[in-house]
Each structure stands twice: as structure tokens, then as C-alpha cells.
C-alpha atoms as a PDB file:
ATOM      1  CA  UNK A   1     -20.124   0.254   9.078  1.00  0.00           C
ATOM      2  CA  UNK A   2     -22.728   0.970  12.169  1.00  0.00           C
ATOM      3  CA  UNK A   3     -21.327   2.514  14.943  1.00  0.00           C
ATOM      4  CA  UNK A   4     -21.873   0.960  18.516  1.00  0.00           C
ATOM      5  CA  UNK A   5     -21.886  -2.454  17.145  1.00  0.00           C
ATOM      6  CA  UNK A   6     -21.279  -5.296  19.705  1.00  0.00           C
ATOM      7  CA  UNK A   7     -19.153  -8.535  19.674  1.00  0.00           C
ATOM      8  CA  UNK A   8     -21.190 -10.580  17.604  1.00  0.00           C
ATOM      9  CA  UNK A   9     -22.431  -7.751  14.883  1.00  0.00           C
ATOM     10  CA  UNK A  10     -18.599  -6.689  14.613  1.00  0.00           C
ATOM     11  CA  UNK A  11     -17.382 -10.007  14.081  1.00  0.00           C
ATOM     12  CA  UNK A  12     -20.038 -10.937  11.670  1.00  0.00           C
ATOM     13  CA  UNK A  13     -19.237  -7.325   9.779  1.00  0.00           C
ATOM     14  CA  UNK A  14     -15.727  -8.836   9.227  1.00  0.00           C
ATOM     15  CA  UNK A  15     -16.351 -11.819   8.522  1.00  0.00           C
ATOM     16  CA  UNK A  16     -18.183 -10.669   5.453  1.00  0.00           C
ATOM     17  CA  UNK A  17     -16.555  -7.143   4.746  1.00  0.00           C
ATOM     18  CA  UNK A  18     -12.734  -8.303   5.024  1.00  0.00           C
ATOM     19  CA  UNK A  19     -11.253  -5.231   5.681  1.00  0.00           C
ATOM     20  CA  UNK A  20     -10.463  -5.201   8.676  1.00  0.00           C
ATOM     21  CA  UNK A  21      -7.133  -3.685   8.695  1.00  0.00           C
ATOM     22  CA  UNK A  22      -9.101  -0.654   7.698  1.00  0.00           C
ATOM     23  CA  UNK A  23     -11.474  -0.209  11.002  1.00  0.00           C
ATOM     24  CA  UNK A  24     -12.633   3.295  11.574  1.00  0.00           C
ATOM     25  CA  UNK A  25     -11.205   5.360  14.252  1.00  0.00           C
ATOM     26  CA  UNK A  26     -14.661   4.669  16.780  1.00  0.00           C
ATOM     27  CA  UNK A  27     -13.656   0.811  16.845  1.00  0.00           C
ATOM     28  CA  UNK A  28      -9.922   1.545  18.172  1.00  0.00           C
ATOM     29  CA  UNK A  29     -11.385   3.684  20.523  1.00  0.00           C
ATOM     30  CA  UNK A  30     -13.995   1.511  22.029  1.00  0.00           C
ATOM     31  CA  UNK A  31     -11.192  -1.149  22.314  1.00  0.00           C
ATOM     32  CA  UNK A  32      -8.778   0.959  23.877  1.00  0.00           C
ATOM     33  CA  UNK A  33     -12.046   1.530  26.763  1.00  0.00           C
ATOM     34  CA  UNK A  34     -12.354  -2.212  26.582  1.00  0.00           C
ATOM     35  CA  UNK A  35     -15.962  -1.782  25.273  1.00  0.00           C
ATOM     36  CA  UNK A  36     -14.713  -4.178  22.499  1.00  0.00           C
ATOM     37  CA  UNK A  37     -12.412  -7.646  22.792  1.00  0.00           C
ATOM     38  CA  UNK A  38     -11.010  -6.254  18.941  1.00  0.00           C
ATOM     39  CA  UNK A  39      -7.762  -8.552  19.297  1.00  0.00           C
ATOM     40  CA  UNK A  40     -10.120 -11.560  20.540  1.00  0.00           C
ATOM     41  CA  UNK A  41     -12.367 -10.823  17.496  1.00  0.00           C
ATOM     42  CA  UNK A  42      -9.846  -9.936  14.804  1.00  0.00           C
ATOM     43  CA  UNK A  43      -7.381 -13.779  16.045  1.00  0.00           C
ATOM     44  CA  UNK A  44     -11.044 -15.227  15.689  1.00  0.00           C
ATOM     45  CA  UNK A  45     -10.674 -14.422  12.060  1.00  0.00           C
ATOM     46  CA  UNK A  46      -8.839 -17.053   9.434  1.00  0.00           C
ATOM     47  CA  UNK A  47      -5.192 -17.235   8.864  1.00  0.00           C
ATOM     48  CA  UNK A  48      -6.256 -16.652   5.033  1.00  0.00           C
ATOM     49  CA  UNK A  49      -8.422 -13.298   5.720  1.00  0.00           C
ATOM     50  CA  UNK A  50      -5.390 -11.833   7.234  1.00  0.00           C
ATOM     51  CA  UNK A  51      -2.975 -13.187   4.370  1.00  0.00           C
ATOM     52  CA  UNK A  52      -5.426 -11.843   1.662  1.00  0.00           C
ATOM     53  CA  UNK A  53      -5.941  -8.139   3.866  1.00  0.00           C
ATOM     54  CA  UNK A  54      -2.267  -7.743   4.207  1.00  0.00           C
ATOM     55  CA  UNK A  55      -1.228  -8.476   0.467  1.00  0.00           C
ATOM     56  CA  UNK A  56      -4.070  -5.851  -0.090  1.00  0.00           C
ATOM     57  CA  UNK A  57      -1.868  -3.337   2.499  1.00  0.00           C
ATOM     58  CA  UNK A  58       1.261  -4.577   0.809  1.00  0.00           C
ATOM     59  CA  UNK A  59      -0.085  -3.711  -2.621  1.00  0.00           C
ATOM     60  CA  UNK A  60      -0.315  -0.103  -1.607  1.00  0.00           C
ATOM     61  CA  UNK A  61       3.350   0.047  -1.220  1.00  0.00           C
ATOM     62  CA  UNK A  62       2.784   2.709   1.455  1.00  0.00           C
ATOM     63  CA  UNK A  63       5.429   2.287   4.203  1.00  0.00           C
ATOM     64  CA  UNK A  64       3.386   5.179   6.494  1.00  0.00           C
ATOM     65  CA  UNK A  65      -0.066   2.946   6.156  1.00  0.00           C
ATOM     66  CA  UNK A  66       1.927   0.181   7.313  1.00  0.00           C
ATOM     67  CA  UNK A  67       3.265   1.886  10.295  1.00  0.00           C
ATOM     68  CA  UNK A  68      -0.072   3.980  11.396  1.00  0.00           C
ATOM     69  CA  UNK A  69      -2.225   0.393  11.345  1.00  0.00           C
ATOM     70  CA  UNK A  70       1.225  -1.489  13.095  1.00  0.00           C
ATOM     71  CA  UNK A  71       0.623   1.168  16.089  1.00  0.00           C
ATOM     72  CA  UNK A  72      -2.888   0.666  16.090  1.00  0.00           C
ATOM     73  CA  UNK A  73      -2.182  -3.103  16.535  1.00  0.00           C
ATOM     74  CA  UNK A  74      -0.120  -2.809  19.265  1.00  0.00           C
ATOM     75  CA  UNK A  75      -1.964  -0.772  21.624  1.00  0.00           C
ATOM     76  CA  UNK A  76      -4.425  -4.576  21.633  1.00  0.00           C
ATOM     77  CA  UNK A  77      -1.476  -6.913  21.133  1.00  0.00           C
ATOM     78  CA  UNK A  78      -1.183  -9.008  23.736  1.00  0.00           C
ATOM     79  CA  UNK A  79      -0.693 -12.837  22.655  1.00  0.00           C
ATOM     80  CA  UNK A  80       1.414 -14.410  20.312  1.00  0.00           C
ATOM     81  CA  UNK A  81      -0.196 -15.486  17.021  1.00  0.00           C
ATOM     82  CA  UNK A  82       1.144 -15.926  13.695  1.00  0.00           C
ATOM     83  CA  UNK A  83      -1.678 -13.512  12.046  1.00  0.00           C
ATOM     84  CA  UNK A  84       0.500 -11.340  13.820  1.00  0.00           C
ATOM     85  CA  UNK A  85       4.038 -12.517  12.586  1.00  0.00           C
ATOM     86  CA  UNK A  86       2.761 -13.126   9.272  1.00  0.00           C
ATOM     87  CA  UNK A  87       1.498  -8.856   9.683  1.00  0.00           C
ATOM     88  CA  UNK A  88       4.981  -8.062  11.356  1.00  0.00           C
ATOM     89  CA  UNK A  89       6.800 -10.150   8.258  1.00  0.00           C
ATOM     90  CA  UNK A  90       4.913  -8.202   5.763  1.00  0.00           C
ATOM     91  CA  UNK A  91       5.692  -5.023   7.282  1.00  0.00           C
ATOM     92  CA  UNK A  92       9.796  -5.333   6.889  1.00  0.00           C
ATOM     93  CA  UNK A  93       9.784  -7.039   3.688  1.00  0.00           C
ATOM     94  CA  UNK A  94       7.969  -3.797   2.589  1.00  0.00           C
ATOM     95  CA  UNK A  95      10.673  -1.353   4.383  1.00  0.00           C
ATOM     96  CA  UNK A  96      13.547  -3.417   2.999  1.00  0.00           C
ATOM     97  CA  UNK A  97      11.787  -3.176  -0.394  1.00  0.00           C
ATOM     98  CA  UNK A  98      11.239   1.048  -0.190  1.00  0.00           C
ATOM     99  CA  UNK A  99      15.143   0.378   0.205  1.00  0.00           C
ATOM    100  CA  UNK A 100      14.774   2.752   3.370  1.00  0.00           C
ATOM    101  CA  UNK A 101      18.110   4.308   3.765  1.00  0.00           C
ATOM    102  CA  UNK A 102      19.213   4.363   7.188  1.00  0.00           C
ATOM    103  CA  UNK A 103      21.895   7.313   8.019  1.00  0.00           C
ATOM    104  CA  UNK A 104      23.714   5.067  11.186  1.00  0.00           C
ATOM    105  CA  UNK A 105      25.260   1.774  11.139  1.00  0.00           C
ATOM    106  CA  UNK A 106      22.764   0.925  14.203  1.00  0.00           C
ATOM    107  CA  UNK A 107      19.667   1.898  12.031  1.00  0.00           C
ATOM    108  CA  UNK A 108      21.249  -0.120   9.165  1.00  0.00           C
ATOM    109  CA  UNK A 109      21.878  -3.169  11.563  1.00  0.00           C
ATOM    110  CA  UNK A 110      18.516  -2.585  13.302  1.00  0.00           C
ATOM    111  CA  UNK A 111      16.490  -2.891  10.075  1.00  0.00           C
ATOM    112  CA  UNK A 112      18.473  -5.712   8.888  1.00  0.00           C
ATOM    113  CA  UNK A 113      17.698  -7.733  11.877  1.00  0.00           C
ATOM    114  CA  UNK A 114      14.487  -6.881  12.017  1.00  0.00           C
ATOM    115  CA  UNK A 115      13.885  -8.781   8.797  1.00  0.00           C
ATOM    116  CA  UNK A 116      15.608 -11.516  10.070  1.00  0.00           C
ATOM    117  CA  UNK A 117      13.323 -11.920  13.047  1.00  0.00           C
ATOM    118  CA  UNK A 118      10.308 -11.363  11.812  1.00  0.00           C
ATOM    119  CA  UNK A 119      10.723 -13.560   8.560  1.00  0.00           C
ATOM    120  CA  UNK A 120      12.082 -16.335  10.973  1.00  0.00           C
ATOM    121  CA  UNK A 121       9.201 -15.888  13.625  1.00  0.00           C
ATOM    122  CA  UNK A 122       6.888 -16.454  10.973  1.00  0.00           C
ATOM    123  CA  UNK A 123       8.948 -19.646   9.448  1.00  0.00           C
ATOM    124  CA  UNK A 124       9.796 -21.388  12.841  1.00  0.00           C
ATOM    125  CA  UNK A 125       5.933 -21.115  12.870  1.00  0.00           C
ATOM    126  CA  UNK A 126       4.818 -22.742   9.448  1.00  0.00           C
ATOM    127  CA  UNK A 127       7.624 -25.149   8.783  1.00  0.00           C
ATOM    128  CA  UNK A 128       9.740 -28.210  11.136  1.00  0.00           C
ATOM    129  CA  UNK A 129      12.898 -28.051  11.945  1.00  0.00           C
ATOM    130  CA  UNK A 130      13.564 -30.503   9.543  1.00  0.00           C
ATOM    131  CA  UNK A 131      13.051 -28.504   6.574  1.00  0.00           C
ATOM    132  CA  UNK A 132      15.031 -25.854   7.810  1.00  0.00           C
ATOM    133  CA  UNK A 133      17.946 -27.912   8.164  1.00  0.00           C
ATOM    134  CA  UNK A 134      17.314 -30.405   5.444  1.00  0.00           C
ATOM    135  CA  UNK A 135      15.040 -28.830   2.649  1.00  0.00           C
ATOM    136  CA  UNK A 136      15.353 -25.174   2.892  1.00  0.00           C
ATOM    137  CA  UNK A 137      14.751 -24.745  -0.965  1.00  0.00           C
ATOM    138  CA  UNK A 138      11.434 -25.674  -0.084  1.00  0.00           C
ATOM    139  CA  UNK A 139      10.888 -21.863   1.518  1.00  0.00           C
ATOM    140  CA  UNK A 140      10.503 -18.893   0.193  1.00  0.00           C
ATOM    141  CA  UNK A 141      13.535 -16.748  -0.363  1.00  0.00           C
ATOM    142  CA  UNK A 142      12.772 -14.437   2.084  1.00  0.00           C
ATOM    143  CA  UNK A 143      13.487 -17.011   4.820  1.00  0.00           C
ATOM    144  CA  UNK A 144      16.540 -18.317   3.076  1.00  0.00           C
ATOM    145  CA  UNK A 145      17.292 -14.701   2.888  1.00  0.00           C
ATOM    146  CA  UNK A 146      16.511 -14.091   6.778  1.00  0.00           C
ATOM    147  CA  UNK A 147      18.339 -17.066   7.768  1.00  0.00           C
ATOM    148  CA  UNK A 148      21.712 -15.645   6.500  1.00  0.00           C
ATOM    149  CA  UNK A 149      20.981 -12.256   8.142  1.00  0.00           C
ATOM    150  CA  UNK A 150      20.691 -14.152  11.132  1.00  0.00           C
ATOM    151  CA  UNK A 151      24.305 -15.996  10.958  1.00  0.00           C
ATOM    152  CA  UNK A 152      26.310 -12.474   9.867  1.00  0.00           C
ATOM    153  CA  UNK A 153      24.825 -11.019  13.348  1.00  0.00           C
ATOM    154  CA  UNK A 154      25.448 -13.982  15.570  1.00  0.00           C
ATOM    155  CA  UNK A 155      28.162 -12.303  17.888  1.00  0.00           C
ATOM    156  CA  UNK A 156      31.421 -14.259  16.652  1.00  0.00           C
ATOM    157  CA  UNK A 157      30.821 -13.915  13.153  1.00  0.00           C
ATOM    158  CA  UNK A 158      30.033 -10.273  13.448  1.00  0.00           C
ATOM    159  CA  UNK A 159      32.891  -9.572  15.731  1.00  0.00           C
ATOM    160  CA  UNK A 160      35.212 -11.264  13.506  1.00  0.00           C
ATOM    161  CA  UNK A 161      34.618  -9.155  10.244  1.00  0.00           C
ATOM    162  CA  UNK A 162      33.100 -11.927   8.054  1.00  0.00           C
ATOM    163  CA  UNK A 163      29.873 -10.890   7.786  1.00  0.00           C
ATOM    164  CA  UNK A 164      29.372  -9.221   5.078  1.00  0.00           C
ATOM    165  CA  UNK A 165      30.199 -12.498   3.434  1.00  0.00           C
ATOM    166  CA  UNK A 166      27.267 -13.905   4.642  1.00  0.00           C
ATOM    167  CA  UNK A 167      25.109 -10.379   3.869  1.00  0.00           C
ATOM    168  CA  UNK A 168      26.124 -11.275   0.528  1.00  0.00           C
ATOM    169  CA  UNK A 169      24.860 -14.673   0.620  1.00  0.00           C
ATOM    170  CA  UNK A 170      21.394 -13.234   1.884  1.00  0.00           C
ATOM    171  CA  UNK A 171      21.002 -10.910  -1.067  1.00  0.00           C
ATOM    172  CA  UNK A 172      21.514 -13.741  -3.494  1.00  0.00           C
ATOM    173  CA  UNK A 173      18.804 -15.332  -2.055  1.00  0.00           C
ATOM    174  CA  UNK A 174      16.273 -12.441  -1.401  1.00  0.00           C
ATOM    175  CA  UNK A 175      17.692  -9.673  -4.157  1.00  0.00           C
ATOM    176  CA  UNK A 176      15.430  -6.729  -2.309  1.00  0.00           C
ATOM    177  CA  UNK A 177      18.117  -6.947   0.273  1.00  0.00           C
ATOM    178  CA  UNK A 178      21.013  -5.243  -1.895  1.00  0.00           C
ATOM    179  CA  UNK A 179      20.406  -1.845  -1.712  1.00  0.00           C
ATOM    180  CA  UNK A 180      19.946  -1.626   2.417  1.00  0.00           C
ATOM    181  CA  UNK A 181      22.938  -4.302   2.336  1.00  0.00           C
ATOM    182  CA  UNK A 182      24.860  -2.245   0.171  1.00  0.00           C
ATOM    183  CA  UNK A 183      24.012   0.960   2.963  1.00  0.00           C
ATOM    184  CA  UNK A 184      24.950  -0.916   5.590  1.00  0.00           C
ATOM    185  CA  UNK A 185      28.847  -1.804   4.114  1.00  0.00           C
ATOM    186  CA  UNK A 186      29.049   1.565   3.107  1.00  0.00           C
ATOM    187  CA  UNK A 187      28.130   3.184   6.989  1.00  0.00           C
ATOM    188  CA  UNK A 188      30.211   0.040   8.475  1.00  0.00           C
ATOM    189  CA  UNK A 189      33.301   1.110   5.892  1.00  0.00           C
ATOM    190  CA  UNK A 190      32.972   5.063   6.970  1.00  0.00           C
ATOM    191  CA  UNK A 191      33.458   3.586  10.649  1.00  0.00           C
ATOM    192  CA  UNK A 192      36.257   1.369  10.246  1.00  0.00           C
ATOM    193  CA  UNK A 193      38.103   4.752   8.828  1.00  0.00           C
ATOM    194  CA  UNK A 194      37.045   6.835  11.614  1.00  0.00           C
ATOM    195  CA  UNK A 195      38.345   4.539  13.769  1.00  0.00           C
ATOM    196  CA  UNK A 196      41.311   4.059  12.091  1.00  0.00           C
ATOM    197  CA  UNK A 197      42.231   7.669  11.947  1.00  0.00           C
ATOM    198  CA  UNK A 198      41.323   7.790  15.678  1.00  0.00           C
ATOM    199  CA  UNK A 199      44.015   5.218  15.597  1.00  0.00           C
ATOM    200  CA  UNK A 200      46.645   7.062  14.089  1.00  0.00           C
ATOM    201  CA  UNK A 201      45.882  10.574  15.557  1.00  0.00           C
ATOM    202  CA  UNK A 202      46.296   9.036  19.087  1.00  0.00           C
ATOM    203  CA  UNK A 203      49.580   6.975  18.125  1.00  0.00           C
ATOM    204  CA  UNK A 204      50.758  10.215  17.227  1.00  0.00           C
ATOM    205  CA  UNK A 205      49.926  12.194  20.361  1.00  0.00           C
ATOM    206  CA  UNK A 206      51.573   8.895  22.393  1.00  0.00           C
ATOM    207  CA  UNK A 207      54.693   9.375  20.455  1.00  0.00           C
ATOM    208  CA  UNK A 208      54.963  13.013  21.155  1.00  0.00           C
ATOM    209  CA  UNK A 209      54.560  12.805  25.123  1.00  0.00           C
ATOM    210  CA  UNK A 210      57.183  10.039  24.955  1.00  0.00           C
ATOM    211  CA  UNK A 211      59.379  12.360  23.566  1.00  0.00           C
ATOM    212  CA  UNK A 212      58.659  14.198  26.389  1.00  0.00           C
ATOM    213  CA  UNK A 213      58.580  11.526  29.064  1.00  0.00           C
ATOM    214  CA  UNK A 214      62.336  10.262  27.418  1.00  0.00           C
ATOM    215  CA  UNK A 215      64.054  13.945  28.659  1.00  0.00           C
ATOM    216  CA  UNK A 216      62.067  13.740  32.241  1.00  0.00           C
ATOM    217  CA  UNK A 217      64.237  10.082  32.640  1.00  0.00           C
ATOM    218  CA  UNK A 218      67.221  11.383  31.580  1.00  0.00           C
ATOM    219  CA  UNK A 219      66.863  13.862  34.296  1.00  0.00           C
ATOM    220  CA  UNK A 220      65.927  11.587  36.459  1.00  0.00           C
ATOM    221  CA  UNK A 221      69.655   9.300  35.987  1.00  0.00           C
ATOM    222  CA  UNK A 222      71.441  12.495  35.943  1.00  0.00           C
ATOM    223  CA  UNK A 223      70.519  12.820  39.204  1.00  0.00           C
ATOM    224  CA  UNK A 224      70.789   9.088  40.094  1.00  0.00           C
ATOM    225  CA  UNK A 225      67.345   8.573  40.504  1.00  0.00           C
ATOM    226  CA  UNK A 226      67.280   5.059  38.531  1.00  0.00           C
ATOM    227  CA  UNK A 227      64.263   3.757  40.157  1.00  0.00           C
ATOM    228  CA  UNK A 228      61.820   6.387  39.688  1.00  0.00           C
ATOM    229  CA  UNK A 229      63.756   6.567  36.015  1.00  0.00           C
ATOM    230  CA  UNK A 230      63.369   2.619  35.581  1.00  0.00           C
ATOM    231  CA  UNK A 231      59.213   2.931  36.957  1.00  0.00           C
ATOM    232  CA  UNK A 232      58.566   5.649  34.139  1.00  0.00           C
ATOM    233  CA  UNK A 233      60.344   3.212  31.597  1.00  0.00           C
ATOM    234  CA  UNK A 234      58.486   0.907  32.351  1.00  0.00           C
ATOM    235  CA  UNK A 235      55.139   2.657  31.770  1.00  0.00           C
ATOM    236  CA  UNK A 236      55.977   3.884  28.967  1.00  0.00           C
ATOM    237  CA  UNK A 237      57.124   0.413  27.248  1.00  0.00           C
ATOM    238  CA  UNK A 238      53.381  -0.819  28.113  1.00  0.00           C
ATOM    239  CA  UNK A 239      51.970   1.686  25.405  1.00  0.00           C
ATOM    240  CA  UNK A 240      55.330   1.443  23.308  1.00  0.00           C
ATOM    241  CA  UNK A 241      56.580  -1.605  23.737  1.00  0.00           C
ATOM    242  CA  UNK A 242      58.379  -1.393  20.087  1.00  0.00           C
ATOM    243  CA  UNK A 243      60.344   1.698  20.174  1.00  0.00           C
ATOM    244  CA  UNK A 244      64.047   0.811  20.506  1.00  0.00           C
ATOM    245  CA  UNK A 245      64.854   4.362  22.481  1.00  0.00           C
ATOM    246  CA  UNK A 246      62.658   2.979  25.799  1.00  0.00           C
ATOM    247  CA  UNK A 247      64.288  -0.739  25.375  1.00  0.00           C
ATOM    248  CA  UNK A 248      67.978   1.302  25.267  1.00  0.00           C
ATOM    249  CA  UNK A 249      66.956   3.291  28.177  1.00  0.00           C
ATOM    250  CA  UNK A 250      65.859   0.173  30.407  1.00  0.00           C
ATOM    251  CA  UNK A 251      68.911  -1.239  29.492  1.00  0.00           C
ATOM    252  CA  UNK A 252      71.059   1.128  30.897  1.00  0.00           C
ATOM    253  CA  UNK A 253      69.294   1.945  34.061  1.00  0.00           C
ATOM    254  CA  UNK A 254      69.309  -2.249  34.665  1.00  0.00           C
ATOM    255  CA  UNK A 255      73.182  -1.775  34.692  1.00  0.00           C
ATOM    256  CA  UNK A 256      73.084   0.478  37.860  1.00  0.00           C
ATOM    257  CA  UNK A 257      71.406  -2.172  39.414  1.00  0.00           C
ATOM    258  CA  UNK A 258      73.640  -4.812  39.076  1.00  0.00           C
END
């Protein structure tokens, strides 16, 4: 490829070369300097160049290609286009196929959803709503996959535990999803237990100060101070409302005031 080639000579190099996902360095420069319109040139280019380029990209099944060229992209991105969501789909089908293991739940969740937008940007795109809703066989099962994704991290379904029902459902469409599925249940059971030890340490440190907290009202109606006694009862039932000792305690002090 020539270097210092204008609008016309570029677009006509791509036109016939096809590889434009593979520009030399010189042509990212000159568009970063605005010597070139590269994103006007390369959205002037079919749907079908793009489709055939990034199946060649795919093919590579290099996740750090992808990622270079995706930041090259985005320092000219600046309309919506579906050679772009059709680049952006691409790109997380390929990390959810690497099975990229994330090491939090957020990274997990992050990637996750991130396959579920960009498969869905692209869909909402290239079919209606009616075959969404009426004829989703019709799509490929990477949509039918995304769609899933989508419903297990709408807010009341993922707040209300249920969602890895619907994970499941996803991988039965779209198989490649199991193993970053299977990462994120695993993270998302290590937290539950965290918190549930959390749980049980600080029941444990509440129980001990209200042993504590129990002698101070005691002293308190030895020396007939039943209100302040009955206003540190009454605290205490808020985080204890159970224990029988506090309820006993109430009890009693209620009988001095009556």
C-alpha cells in the first residue's frame, strides 16, 4: 500500500484489497490528524466486506488482535452503524469462546452482559420485532443465547436469585457460554458464603455485647432506673427481637410502670 494516498486512492485500495482491518500504522495516524475521513471511508464500504474481513479476524482466534484493531476503531468511532455492531458482536463471541476466566463476580457479570448487548445491538438491527417475539428459531443461537443473558440481569430477576436458571437456559442455546457461565456460579457461590459467614460472625459479636448490655440493665433496676433500663431494652430487642431474656426483661420493667 502507497503511503500519502488520498480519499479516493484509499477507498479504491479497499475496495479492491479487502483488508482493511489490517491498515498500516501511517493510515491511523493520518486519521487521528484528520488528514483522512478513515471512518467515512471504511462505513462507505459493504456490509459484506466487513462480514467477510471479520470472519477472517475471527478465524485467527487471537483475542489480543481483536482488542489492538477494537482500540484502533474507537479512536474514529463516532456514529452508529451496524458494520460496527456486527465488529463489536464478533469480538465477544470470540472472548466468550477463549472461555476467558474472569477472577471477580463483576468481571464475570461484565463479560456476560457484554455478549448480551452486543449480540442484541446487532439483532434489534437485522431482524423486526416480530421475529423476536414470534419466530426466534429463525436466529442464530447466539441471539437466542443473548436474549436469555439479558432476562437473568434484568434487576428483579437478578435480585431475586433465579438467574442462573435462566444462565442455564442461555447455554442450551449458545453451548460456548458454559464454561464463563459455569465461572460466574462458581464466583457468585464463593460470595454468597462470604457473606454468609459475615452473617454469622456478626450475629455472634451481637450476642456477646448483649450479654453485656443484659448486666448494664440489671444495674440500671437495681438502682430504680427503669426508664433508662426499659430505653436500652428496647434497643436491644430491635437487633434481637427473638431472644426470650430481652422479652423477660421488658416485661418486668413494664410492671414498675403500672
Amino acid at each position: 500500500m502507497e503511503q500519502g494516498m488520498n480519499k479516493e486512492e484509499l477507498m479504491q485500495w479497499l475496495q479492491g484489497n479487502g483488508e482493511f482491518l489490517y491498515l498500516p500504522e501511517s493510515v491511523w495516524d493520518e486519521a487521528l490528524s484528520g488528514a483522512i475521513p478513515l471512518e467515512e471511508i471504511l462505513l462507505g464500504l459493504p456490509l459484506s466486506q466487513w462480514m467477510v474481513m471479520v470472519l477472517v479476524l475471527e478465524s485467527a482466534d487471537a483475542p489480543e488482535n481483536w482488542n489492538r484493531l477494537s482500540e484502533k476503531l474507537k479512536t474514529i468511532r463516532t456514529k452508529d452503524d451496524i458494520r460496527y455492531d456486527y465488529f463489536d458482536m464478533h469480538g465477544a463471541n470470540l472472548l466468550i469462546r477463549k472461555q476467558l476466566q474472569a477472577k471477580t463476580l463483576e468481571a464475570a457479570e461484565q463479560l456476560l452482559v457484554l455478549f448480551a448487548e452486543s449480540n442484541l445491538r446487532y439483532g434489534r438491527k437485522v431482524y423486526s420485532r416480530e421475529t423476536f417475539a414470534e419466530a426466534a428459531e429463525l436466529m442464530e443461537s447466539e441471539i437466542r443465547a443473548a436474549l436469555w443473558v439479558e432476562k437473568a440481569f434484568t434487576e428483579d430477576v437478578a435480585e431475586s436469585g433465579k438467574h442462573l436458571a435462566d444462565l442455564g437456559k442461555a447455554v442450551e442455546e449458545w453451548p460456548a457460554l458454559g464454561a464463563c457461565v459455569k465461572n460466574y456460579a462458581r464466583l457468585l457461590g464463593q460470595r454468597e458464603e462470604q457473606k454468609t459467614k459475615a452473617a454469622d460472625a456478626a450475629g455472634i459479636q451481637l450476642r456477646e455485647m448483649a450479654v453485656e448490655v443484659k448486666k448494664q440493665v440489671l444495674m440500671l433496676m437495681d438502682n430504680k432506673m427503669y426508664a433508662e433500663a426499659y430505653s436500652v431494652v428496647q434497643q436491644l430487642r430491635k437487633m434481637l427481637p427473638k431472644d426470650e431474656d430481652l422479652l423477660g426483661l421488658e416485661e418486668e420493667i413494664g410492671r414498675h410502670f403500672s
